[in-house]
C-alpha atoms as a PDB file:
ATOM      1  CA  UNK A   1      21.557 -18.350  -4.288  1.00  0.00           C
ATOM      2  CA  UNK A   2      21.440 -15.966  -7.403  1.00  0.00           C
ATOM      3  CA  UNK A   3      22.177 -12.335  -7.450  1.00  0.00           C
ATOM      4  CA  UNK A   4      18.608 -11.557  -7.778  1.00  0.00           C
ATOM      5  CA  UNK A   5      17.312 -13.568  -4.871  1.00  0.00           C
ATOM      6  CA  UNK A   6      20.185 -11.669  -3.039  1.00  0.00           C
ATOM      7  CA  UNK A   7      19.076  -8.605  -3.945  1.00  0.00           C
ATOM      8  CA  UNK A   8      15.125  -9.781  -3.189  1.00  0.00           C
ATOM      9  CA  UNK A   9      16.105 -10.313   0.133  1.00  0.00           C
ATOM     10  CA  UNK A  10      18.055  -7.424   1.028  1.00  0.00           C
ATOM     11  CA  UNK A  11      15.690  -5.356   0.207  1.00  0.00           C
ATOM     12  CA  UNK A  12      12.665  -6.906   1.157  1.00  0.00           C
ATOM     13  CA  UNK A  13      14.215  -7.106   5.008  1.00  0.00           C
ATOM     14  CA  UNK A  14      15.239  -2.999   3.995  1.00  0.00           C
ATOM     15  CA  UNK A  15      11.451  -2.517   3.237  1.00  0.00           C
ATOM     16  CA  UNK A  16      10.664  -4.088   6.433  1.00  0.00           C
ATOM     17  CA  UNK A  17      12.974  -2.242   8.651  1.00  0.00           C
ATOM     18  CA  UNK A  18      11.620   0.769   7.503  1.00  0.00           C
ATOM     19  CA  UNK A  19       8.294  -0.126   7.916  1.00  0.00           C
ATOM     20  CA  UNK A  20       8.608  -0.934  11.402  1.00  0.00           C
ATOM     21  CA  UNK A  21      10.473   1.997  12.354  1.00  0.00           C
ATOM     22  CA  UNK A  22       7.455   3.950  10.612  1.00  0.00           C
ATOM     23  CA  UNK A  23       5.148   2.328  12.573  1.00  0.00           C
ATOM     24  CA  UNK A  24       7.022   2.968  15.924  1.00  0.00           C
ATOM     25  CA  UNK A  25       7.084   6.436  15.513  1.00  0.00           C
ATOM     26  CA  UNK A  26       3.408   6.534  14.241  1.00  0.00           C
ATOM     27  CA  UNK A  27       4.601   7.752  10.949  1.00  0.00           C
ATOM     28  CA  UNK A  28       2.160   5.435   9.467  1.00  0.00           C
ATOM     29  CA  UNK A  29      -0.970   3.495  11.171  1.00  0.00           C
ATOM     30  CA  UNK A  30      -0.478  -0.123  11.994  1.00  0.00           C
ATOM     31  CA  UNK A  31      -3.217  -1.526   9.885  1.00  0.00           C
ATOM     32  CA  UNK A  32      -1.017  -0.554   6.606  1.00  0.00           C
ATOM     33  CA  UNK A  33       2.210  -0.904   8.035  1.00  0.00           C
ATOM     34  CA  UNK A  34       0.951  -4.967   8.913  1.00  0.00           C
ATOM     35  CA  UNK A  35      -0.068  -5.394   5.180  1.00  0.00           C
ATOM     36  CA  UNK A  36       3.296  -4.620   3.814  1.00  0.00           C
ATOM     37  CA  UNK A  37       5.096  -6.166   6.396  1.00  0.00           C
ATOM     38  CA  UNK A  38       3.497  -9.631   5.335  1.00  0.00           C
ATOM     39  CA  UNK A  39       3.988  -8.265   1.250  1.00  0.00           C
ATOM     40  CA  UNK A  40       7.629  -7.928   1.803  1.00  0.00           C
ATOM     41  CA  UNK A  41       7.858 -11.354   3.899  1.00  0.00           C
ATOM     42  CA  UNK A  42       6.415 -12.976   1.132  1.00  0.00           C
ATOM     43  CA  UNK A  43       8.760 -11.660  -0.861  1.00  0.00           C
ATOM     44  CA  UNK A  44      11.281 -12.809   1.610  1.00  0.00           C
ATOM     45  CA  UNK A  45       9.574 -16.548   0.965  1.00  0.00           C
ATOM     46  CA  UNK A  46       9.914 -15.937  -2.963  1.00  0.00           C
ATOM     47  CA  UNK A  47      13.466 -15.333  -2.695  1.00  0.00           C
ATOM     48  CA  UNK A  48      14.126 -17.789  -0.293  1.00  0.00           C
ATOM     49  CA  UNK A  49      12.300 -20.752  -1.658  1.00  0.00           C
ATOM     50  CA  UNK A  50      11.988 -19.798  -5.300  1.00  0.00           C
ATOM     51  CA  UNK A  51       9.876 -23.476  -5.836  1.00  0.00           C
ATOM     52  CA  UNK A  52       6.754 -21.514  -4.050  1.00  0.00           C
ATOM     53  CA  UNK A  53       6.424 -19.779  -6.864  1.00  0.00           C
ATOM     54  CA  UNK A  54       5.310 -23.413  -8.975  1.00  0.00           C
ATOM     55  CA  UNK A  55       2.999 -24.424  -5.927  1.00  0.00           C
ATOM     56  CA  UNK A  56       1.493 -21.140  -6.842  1.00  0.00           C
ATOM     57  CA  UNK A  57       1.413 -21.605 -10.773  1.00  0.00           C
ATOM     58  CA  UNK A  58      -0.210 -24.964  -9.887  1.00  0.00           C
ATOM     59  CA  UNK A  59      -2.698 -23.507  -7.446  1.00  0.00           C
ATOM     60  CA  UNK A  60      -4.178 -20.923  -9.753  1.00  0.00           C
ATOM     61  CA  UNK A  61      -3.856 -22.639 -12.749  1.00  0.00           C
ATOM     62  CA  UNK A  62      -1.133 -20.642 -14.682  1.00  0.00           C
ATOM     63  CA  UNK A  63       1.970 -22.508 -16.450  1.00  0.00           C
ATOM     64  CA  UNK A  64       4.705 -20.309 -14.647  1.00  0.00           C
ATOM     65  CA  UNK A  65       5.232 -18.962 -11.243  1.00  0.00           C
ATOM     66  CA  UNK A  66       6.318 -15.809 -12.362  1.00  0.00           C
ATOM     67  CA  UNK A  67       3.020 -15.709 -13.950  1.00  0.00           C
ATOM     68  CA  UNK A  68       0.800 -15.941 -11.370  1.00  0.00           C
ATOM     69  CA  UNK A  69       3.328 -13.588  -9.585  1.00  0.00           C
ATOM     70  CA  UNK A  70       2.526 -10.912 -12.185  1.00  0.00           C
ATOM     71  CA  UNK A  71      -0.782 -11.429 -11.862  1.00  0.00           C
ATOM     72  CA  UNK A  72      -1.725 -11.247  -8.486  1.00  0.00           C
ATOM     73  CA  UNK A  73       0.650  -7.730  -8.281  1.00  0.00           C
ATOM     74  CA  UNK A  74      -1.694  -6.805 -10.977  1.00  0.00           C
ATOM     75  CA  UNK A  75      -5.012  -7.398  -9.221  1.00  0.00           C
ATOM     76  CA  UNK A  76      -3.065  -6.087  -5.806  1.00  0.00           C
ATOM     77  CA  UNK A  77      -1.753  -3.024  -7.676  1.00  0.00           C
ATOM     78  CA  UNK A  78      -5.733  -2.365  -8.587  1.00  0.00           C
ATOM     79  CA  UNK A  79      -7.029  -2.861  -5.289  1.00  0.00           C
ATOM     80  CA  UNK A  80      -4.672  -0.372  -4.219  1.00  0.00           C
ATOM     81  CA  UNK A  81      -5.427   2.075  -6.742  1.00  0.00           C
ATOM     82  CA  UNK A  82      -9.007   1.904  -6.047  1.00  0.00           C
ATOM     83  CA  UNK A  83      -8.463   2.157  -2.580  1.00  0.00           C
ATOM     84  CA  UNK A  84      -6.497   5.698  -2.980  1.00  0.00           C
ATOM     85  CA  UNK A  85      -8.844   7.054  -5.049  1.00  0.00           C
ATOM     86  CA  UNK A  86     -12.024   6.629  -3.080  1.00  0.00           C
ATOM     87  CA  UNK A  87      -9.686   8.406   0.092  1.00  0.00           C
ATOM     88  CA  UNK A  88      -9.191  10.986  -2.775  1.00  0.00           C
ATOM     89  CA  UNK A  89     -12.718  11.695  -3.540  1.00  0.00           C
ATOM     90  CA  UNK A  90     -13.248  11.213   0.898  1.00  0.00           C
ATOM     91  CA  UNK A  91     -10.785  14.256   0.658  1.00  0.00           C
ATOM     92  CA  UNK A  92     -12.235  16.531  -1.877  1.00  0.00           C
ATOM     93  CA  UNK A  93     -15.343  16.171  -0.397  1.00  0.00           C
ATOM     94  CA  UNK A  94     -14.399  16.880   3.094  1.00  0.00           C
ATOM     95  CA  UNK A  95     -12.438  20.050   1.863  1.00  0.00           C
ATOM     96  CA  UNK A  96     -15.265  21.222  -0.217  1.00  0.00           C
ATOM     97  CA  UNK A  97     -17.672  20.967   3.367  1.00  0.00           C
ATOM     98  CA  UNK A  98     -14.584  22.711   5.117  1.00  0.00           C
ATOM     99  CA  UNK A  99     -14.626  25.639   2.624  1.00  0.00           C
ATOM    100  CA  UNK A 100     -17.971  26.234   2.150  1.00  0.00           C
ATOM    101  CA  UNK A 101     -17.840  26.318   6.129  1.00  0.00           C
ATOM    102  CA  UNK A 102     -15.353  28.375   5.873  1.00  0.00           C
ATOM    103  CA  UNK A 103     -16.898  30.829   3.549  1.00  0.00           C
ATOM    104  CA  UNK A 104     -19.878  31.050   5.719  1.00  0.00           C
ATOM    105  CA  UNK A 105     -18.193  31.816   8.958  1.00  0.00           C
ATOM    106  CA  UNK A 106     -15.996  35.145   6.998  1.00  0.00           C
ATOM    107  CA  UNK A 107     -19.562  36.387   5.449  1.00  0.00           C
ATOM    108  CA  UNK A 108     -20.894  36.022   8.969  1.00  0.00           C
ATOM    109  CA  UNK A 109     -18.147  37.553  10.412  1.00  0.00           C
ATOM    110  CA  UNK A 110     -18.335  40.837   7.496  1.00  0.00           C
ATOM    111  CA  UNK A 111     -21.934  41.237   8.208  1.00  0.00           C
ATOM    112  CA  UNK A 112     -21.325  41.715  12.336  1.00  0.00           C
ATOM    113  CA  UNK A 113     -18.539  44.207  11.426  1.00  0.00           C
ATOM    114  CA  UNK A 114     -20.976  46.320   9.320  1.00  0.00           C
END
């Protein structure tokens, strides 16, 4: 085994330890915590059994494993993104509702004083 598949796997089961111990004390909901439990055991695989990596080239159609690697991080990395920034724009427009509730409640509140 080569330094770098050491090194894979360490931290991969690292990742994982944390993850669960997130999880357990509801630090983070399960339905995330489940999706990078099964990232970091397939990293677990890749380290383990390097030769997945040319089923995969094979099955998508790429020369290299690494390749195909790379490029499903890629397209994972942009789901990802996508996903945080639609919670973003949830967020901003939840706080905008919140503050123009807000605002209405203190004017309310001035006018009774009066």
């Amino acid at each position: 085994m080569q330094l770098i598949q050491i090194l894979a796997l360490v931290f991969a089961i690292f990742a994982m330890f944390k993850i669960i111990l997130k999880a357990k004390n509801s630090e983070i909901n399960i339905e995330p915590a489940i999706f990078w439990i099964f990232v970091w055991m397939l990293v677990v695989l890749i380290a383990v059994f390097p030769q997945t990596m040319s089923y995969l080239a094979t099955f998508t159609g790429v020369k290299r494993g690494v390749d195909s690697i790379i490029y499903l991080a890629i397209m994972t990395l942009f789901y990802l993104q996508y996903r945080l920034y639609i919670k973003m724009e949830n967020i901003e427009r939840e706080i905008t509702l919140i503050v123009r509730e807000i605002a209405i409640l203190e004017k309310e509140k001035k006018e009774k004083e009066k």
